[in-house]
Structures are given as structure tokens and as C-alpha cells.
N, C-alpha and C. Protein backbone atom coordinates (compact mmCIF):
# COMPACT_ATOMS: atom_id res chain seq x y z
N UNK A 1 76.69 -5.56 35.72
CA UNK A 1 77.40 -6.67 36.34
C UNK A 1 78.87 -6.61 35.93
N UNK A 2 80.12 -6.90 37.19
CA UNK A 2 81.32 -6.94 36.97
C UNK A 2 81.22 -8.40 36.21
N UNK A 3 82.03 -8.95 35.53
CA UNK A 3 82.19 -10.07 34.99
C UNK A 3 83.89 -10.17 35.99
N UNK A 4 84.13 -9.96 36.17
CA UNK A 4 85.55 -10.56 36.69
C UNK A 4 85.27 -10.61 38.49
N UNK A 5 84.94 -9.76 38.92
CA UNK A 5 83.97 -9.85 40.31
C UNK A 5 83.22 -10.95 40.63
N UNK A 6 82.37 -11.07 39.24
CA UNK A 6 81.28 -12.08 39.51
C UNK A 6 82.28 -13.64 39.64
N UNK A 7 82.86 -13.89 38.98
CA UNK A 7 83.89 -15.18 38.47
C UNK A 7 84.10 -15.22 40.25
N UNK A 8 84.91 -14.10 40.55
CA UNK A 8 84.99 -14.60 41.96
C UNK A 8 84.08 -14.43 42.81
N UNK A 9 83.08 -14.29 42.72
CA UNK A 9 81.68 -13.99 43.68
C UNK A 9 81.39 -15.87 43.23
N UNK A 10 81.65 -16.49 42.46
CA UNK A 10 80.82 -18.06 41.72
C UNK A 10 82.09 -18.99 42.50
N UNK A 11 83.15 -18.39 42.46
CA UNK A 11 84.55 -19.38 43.11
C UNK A 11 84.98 -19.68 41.74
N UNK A 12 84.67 -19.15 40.54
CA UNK A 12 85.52 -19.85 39.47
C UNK A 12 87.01 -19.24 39.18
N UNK A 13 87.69 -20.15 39.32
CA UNK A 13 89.15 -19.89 39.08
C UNK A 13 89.31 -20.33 37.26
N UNK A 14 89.60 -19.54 36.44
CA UNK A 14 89.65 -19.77 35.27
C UNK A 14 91.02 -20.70 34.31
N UNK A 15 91.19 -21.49 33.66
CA UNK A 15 92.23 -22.13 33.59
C UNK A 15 93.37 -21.29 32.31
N UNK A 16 93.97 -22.07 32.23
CA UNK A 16 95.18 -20.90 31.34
C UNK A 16 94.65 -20.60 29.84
N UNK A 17 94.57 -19.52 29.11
CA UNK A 17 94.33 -19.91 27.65
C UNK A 17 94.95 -21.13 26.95
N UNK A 18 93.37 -21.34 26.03
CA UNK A 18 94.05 -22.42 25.28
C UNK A 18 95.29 -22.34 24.16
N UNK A 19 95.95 -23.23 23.82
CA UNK A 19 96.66 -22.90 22.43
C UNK A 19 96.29 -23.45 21.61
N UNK A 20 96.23 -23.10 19.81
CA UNK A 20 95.97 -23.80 18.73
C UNK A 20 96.48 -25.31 18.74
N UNK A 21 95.95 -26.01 18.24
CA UNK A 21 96.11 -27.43 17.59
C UNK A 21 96.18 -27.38 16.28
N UNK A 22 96.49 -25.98 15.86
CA UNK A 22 96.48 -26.36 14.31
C UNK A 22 96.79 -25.57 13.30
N UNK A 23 96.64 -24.77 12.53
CA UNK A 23 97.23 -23.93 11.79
C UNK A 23 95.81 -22.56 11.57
N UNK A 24 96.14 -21.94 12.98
CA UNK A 24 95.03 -20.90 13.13
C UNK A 24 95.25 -20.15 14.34
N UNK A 25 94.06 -19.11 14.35
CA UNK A 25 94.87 -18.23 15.85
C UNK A 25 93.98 -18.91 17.02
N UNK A 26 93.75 -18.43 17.88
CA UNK A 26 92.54 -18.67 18.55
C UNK A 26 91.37 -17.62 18.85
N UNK A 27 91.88 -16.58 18.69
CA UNK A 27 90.89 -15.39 18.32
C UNK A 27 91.55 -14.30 17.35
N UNK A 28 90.62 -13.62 16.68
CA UNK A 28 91.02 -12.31 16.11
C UNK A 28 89.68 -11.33 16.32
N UNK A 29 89.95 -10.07 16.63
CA UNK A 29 89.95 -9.05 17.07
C UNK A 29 89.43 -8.16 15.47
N UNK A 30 88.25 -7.95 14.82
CA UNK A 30 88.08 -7.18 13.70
C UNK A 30 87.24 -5.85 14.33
N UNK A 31 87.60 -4.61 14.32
CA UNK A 31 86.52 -3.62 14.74
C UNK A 31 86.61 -3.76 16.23
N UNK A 32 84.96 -3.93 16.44
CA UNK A 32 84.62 -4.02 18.23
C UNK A 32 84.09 -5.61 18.02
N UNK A 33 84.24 -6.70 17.09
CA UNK A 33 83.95 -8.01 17.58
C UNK A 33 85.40 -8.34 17.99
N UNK A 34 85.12 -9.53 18.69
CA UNK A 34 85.75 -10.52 18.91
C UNK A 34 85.33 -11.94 18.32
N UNK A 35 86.36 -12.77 17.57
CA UNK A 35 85.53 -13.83 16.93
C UNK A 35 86.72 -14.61 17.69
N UNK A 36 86.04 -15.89 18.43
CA UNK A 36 86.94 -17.02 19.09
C UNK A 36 86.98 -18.07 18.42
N UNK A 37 88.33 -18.69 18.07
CA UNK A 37 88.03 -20.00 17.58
C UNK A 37 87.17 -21.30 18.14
N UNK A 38 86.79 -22.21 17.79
CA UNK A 38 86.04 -23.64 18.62
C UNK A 38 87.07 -24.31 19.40
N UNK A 39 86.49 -24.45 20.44
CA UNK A 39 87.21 -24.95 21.65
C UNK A 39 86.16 -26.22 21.87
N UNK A 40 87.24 -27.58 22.61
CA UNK A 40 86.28 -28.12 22.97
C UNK A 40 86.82 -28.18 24.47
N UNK A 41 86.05 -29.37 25.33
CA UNK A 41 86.15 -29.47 26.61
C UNK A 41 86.90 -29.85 27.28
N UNK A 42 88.64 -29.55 27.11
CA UNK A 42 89.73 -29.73 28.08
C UNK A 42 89.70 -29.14 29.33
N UNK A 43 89.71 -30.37 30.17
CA UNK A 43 90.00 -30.63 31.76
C UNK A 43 91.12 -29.74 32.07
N UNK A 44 91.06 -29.46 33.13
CA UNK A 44 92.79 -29.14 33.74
C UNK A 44 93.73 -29.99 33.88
N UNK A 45 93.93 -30.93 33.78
CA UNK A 45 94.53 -31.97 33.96
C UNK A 45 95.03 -32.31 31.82
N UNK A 46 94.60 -32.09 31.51
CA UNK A 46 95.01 -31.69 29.78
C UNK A 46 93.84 -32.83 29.07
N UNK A 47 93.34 -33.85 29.48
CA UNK A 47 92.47 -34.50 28.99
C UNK A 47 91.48 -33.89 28.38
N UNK A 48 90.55 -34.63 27.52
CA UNK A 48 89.24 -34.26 27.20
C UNK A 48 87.87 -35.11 27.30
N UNK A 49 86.90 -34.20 27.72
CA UNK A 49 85.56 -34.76 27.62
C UNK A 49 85.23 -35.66 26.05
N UNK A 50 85.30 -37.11 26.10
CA UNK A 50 85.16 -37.54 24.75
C UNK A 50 83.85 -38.19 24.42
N UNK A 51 83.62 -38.83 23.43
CA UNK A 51 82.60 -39.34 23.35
C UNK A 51 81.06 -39.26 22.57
N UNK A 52 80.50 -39.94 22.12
CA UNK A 52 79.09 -39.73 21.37
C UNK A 52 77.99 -39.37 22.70
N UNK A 53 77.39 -37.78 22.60
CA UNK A 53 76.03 -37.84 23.30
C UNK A 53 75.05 -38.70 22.29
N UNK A 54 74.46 -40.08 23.40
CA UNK A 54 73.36 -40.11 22.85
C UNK A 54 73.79 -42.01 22.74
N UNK A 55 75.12 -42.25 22.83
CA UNK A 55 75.84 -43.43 22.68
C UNK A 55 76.55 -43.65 23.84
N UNK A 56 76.08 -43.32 25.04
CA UNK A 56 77.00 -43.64 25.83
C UNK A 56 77.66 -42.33 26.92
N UNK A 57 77.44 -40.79 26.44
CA UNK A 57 77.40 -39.77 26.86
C UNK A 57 76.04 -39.36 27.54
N UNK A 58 75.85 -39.39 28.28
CA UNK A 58 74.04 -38.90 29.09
C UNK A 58 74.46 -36.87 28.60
N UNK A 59 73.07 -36.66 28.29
CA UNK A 59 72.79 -35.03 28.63
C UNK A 59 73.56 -34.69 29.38
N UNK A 60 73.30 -34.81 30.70
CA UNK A 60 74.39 -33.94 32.11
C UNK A 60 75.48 -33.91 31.41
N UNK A 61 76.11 -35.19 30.72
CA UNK A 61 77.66 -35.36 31.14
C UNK A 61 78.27 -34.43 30.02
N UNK A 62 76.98 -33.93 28.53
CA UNK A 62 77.16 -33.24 27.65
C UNK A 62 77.26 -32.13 28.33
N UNK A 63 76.35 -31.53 29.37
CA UNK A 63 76.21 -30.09 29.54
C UNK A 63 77.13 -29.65 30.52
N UNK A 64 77.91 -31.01 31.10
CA UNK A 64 79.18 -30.82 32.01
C UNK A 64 80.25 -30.41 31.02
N UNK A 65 80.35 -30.58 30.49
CA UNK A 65 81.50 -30.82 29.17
C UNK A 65 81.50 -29.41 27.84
N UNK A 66 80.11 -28.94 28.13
CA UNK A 66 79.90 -28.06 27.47
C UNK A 66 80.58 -26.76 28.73
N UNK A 67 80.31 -26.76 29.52
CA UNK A 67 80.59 -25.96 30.90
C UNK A 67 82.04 -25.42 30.22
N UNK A 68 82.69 -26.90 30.49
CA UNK A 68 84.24 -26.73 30.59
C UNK A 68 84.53 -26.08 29.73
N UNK A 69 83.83 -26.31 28.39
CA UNK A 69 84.40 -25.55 26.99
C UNK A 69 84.02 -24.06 27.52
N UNK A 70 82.65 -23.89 28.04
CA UNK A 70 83.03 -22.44 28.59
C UNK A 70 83.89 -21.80 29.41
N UNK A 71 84.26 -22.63 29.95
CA UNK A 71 85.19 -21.82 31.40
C UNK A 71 86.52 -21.70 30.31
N UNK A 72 87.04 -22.96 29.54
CA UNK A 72 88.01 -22.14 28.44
C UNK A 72 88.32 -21.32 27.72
N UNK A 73 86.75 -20.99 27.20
CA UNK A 73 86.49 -19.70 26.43
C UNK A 73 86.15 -18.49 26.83
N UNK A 74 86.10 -18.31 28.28
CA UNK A 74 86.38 -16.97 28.66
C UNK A 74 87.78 -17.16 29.43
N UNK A 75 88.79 -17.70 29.52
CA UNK A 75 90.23 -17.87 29.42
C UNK A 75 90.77 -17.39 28.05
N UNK A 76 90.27 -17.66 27.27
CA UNK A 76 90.28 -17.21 26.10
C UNK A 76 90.27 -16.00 25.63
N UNK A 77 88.67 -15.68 26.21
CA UNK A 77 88.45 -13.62 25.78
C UNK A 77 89.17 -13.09 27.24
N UNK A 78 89.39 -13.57 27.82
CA UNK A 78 90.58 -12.82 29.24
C UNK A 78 91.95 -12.79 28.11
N UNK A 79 92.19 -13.52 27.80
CA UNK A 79 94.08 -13.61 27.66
C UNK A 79 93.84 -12.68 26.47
N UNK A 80 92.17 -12.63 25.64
CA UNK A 80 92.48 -11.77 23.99
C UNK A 80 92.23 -10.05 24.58
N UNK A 81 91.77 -10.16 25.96
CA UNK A 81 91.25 -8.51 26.01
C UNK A 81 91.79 -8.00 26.88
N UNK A 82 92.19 -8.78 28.11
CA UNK A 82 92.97 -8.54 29.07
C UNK A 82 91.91 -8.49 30.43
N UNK A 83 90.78 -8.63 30.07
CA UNK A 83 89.55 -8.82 31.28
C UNK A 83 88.25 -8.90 30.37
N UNK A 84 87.59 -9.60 31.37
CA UNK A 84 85.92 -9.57 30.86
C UNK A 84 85.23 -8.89 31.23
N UNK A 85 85.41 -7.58 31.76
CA UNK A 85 84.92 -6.38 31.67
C UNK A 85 85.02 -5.99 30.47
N UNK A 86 85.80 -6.21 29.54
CA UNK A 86 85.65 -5.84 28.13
C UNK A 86 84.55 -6.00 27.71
N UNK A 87 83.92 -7.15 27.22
CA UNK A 87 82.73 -7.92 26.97
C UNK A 87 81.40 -6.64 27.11
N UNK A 88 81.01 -6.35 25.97
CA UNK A 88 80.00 -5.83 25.56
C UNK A 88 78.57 -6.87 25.75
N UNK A 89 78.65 -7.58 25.12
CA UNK A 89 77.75 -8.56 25.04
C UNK A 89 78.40 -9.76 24.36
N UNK A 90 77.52 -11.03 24.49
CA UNK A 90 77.78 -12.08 23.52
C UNK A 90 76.91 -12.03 22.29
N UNK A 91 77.35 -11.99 21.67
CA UNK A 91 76.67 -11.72 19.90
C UNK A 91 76.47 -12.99 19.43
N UNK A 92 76.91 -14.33 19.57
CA UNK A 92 76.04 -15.23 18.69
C UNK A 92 77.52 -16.34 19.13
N UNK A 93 76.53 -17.35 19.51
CA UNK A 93 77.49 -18.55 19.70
C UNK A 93 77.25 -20.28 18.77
N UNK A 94 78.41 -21.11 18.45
CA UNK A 94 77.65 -22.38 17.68
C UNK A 94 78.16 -23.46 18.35
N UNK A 95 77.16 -24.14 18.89
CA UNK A 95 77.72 -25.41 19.23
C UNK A 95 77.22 -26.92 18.45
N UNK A 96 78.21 -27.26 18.98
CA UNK A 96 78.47 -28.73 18.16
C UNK A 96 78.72 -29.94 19.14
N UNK A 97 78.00 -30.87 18.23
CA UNK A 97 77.72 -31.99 19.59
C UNK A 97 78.05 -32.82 18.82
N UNK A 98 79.10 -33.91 19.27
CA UNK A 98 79.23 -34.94 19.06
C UNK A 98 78.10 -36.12 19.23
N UNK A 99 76.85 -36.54 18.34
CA UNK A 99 75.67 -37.56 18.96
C UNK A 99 75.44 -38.09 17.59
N UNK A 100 75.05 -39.27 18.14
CA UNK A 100 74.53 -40.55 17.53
C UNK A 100 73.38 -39.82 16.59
N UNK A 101 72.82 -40.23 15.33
CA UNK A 101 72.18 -40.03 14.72
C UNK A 101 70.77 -39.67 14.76
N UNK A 102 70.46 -40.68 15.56
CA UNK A 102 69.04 -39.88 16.87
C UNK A 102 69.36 -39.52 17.22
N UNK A 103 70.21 -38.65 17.97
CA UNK A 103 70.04 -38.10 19.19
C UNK A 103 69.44 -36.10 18.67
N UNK A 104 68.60 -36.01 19.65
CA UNK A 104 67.89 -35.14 19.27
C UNK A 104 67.88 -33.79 20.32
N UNK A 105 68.97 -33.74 21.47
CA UNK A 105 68.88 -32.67 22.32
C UNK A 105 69.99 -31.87 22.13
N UNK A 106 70.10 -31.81 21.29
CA UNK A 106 71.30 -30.64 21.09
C UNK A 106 71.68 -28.97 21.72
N UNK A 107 70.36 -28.69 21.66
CA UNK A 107 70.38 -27.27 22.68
C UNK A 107 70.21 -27.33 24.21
N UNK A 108 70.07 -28.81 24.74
CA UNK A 108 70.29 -28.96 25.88
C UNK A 108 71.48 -28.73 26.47
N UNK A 109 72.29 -29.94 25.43
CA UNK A 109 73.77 -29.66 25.80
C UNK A 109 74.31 -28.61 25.76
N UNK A 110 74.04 -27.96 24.70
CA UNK A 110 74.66 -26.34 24.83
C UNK A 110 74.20 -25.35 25.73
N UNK A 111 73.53 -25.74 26.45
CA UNK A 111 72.85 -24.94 27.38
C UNK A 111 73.97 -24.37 28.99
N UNK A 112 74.62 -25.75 28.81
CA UNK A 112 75.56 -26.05 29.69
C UNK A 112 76.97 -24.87 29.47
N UNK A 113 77.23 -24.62 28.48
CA UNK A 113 78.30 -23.54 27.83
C UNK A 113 77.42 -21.80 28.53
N UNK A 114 76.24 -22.01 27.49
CA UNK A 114 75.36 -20.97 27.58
C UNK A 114 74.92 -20.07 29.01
N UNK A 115 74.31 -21.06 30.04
CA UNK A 115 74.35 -21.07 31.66
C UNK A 115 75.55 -20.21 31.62
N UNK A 116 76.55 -20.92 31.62
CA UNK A 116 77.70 -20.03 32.47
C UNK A 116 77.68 -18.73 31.85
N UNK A 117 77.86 -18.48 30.86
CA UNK A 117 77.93 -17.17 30.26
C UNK A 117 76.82 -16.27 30.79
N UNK A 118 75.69 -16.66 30.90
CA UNK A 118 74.64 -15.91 31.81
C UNK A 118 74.97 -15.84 33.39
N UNK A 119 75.47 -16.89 33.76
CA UNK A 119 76.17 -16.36 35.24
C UNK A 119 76.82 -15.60 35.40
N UNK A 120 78.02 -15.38 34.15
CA UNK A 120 78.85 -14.69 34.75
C UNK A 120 78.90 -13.17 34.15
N UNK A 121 77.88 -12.68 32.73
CA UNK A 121 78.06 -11.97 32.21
C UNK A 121 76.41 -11.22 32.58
N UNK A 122 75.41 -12.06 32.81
CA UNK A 122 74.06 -11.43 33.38
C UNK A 122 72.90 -11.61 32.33
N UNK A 123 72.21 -11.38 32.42
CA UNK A 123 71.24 -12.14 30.95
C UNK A 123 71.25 -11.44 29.62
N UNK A 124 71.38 -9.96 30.04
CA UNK A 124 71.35 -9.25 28.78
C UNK A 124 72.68 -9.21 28.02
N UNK A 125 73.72 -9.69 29.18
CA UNK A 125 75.32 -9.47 28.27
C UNK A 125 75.69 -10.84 27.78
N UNK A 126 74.96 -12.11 28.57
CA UNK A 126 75.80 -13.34 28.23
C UNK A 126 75.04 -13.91 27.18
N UNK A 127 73.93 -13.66 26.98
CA UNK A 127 72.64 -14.30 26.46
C UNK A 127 72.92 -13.99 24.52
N UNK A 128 72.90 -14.32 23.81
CA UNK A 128 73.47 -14.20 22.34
C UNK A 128 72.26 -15.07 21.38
N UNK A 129 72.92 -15.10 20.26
CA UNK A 129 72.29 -15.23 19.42
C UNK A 129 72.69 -16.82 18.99
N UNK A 130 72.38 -18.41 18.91
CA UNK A 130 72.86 -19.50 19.05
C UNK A 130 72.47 -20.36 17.80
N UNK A 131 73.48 -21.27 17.45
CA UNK A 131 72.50 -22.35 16.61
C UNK A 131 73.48 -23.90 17.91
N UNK A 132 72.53 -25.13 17.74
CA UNK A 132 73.47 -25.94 18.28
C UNK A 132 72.75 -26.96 17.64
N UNK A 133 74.29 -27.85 16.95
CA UNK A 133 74.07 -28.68 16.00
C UNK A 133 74.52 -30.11 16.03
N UNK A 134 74.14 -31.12 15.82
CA UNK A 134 75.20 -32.72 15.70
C UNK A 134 76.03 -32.54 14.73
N UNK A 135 77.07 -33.48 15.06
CA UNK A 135 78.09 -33.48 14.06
C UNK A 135 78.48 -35.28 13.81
N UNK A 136 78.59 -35.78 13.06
CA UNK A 136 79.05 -37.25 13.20
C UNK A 136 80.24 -37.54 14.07
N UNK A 137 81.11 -36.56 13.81
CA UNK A 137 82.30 -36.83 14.58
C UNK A 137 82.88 -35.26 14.86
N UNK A 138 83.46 -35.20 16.39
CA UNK A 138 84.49 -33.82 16.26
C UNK A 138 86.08 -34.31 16.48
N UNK A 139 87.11 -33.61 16.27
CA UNK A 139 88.01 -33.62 16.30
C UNK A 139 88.49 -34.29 17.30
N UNK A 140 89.40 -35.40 17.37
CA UNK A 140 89.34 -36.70 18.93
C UNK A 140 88.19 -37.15 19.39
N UNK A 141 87.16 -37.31 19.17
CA UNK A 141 85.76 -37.43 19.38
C UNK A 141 85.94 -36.24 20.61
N UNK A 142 85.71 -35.54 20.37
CA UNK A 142 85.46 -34.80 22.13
C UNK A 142 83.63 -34.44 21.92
N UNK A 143 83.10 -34.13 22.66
CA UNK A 143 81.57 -34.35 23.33
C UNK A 143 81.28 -33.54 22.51
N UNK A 144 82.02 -32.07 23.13
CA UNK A 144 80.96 -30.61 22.17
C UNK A 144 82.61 -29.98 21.84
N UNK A 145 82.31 -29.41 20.93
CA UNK A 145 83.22 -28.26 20.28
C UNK A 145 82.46 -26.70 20.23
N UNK A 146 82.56 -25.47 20.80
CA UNK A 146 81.83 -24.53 20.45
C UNK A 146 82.88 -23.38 20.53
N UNK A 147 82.01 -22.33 19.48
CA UNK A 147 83.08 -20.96 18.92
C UNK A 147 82.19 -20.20 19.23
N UNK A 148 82.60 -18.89 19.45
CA UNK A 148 81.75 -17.68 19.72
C UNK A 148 82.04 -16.69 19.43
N UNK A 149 81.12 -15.18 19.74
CA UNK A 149 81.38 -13.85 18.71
C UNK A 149 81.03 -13.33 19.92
N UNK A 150 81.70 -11.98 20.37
CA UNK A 150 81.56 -11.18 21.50
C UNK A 150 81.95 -9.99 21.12
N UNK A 151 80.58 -8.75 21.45
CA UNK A 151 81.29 -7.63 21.44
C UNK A 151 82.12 -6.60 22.44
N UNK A 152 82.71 -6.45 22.01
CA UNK A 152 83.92 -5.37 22.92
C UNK A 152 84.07 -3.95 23.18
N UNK A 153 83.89 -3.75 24.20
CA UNK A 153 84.23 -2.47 24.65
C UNK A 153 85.28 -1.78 24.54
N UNK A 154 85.50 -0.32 24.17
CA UNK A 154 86.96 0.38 23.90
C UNK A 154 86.90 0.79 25.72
């Protein structure tokens, strides 16, 4: 599977890389990984998906939100490799959910990140190795925060 073909075979138009918020890169490049920093779910419009799943966030609106953090994060491995034809595989991804103390679907929401990466990379390239976890709070409350590890092609 093309990964940059496919993006436009789905209609996804990808948005600009993100930039740091903070005193870090957003990816580095060791060997043939790629390690991405945590991104969370900025809109095009510069806003973010905020909020407690589980308080007021429904599932969908987590796994909508998780989406977005994906469509950033391959904006991300585009601007670090120069295409996602690079992309060997996805090697292991972590997500983080902003939810209420019950709340107990955590790999649902991440599923929503996860999906796309299987759309656009195919099951054996997008499909990785995952943990997905609550967090009391993420950074601005945003919904999900997730980082990932991808290997790269010379």
C-alpha cells in the first residue's frame, strides 16, 4: 500500500506540522526509528478537542478527537521524512485519555487514532504495538494526547 496515494484515495488533506509548546523537538530520528512527540487533538482552525471522557465527553467524541491527533501525527512523520512512504511500519503507540475516574474505555478511544493509521498505512504497516491509558488531567484538558514510534525506510 502507497500511504500518500491512499491519503488521497480517503480525501484526506493533511494539516500543517505541528510546532512544540515547549522545550522539546517534535520528533527525533535515532537509527531507522522514528520517535514522535505527544500530540493532542488540534482542529484546523487552532482550537482543541477538550475535556474529561467519561464527564461530559461521549466515546465518539473521544475517538473523533483521537482521529484528529492522528491526522496531526502523520503531518508530523510527513514534515520529519518528507513522505509516508517512508513508514516501515508503526512500532508501538501510547495513548492518553483525559477521563473521569471510572471511566473505563480507554482503548476505545484510541481506537479512533489507531483506525486511521490502518487506513492509511494497511493492517500490517499501521497496526503496532499499544498501551492506552487515563490520565487525571492532560495538558489544557485536551481529550487524548498520543505519541508514537515508527519504523523507517532508507
Amino acid at each position: 500500500m502507497n500511504p500518500e496515494r491512499r491519503l488521497a484515495e480517503l480525501g484526506i488533506e493533511l494539516p500543517p506540522a505541528s510546532k512544540p509548546m515547549g522545550t522539546y523537538v517534535p520528533w527525533v530520528q535515532t537509527g531507522n526509528l522514528l520517535f514522535l512527540s505527544g500530540l493532542g487533538p488540534r482542529r484546523p482552525d487552532g482550537t482543541f478537542v477538550a475535556g474529561k471522557l467519561g464527564a461530559g465527553v461521549s466515546i465518539e467524541q473521544g475517538r473523533e478527537a483521537a482521529r484528529i491527533v492522528g491526522l496531526n501525527m502523520l503531518a508530523n512523520i510527513r514534515a520529519a521524512l518528507g513522505s509516508l512512504d517512508r513508514v516501515e511500519r508503526v512500532v508501538k503507540t501510547l495513548g492518553m485519555v483525559n477521563s473521569a475516574p471510572d471511566f473505563d474505555q480507554h482503548p476505545k478511544v484510541i481506537d479512533g487514532f489507531a483506525d486511521l493509521f490502518v487506513e492509511v498505512f494497511g493492517e500490517d504497516r499501521g497496526r503496532g504495538a499499544r498501551s492506552a491509558v487515563g490520565m487525571a488531567a492532560l495538558p489544557m484538558q485536551i481529550a487524548v494526547e498520543v505519541e508514537t514510534i515508527v519504523q523507517v525506510r532508507d
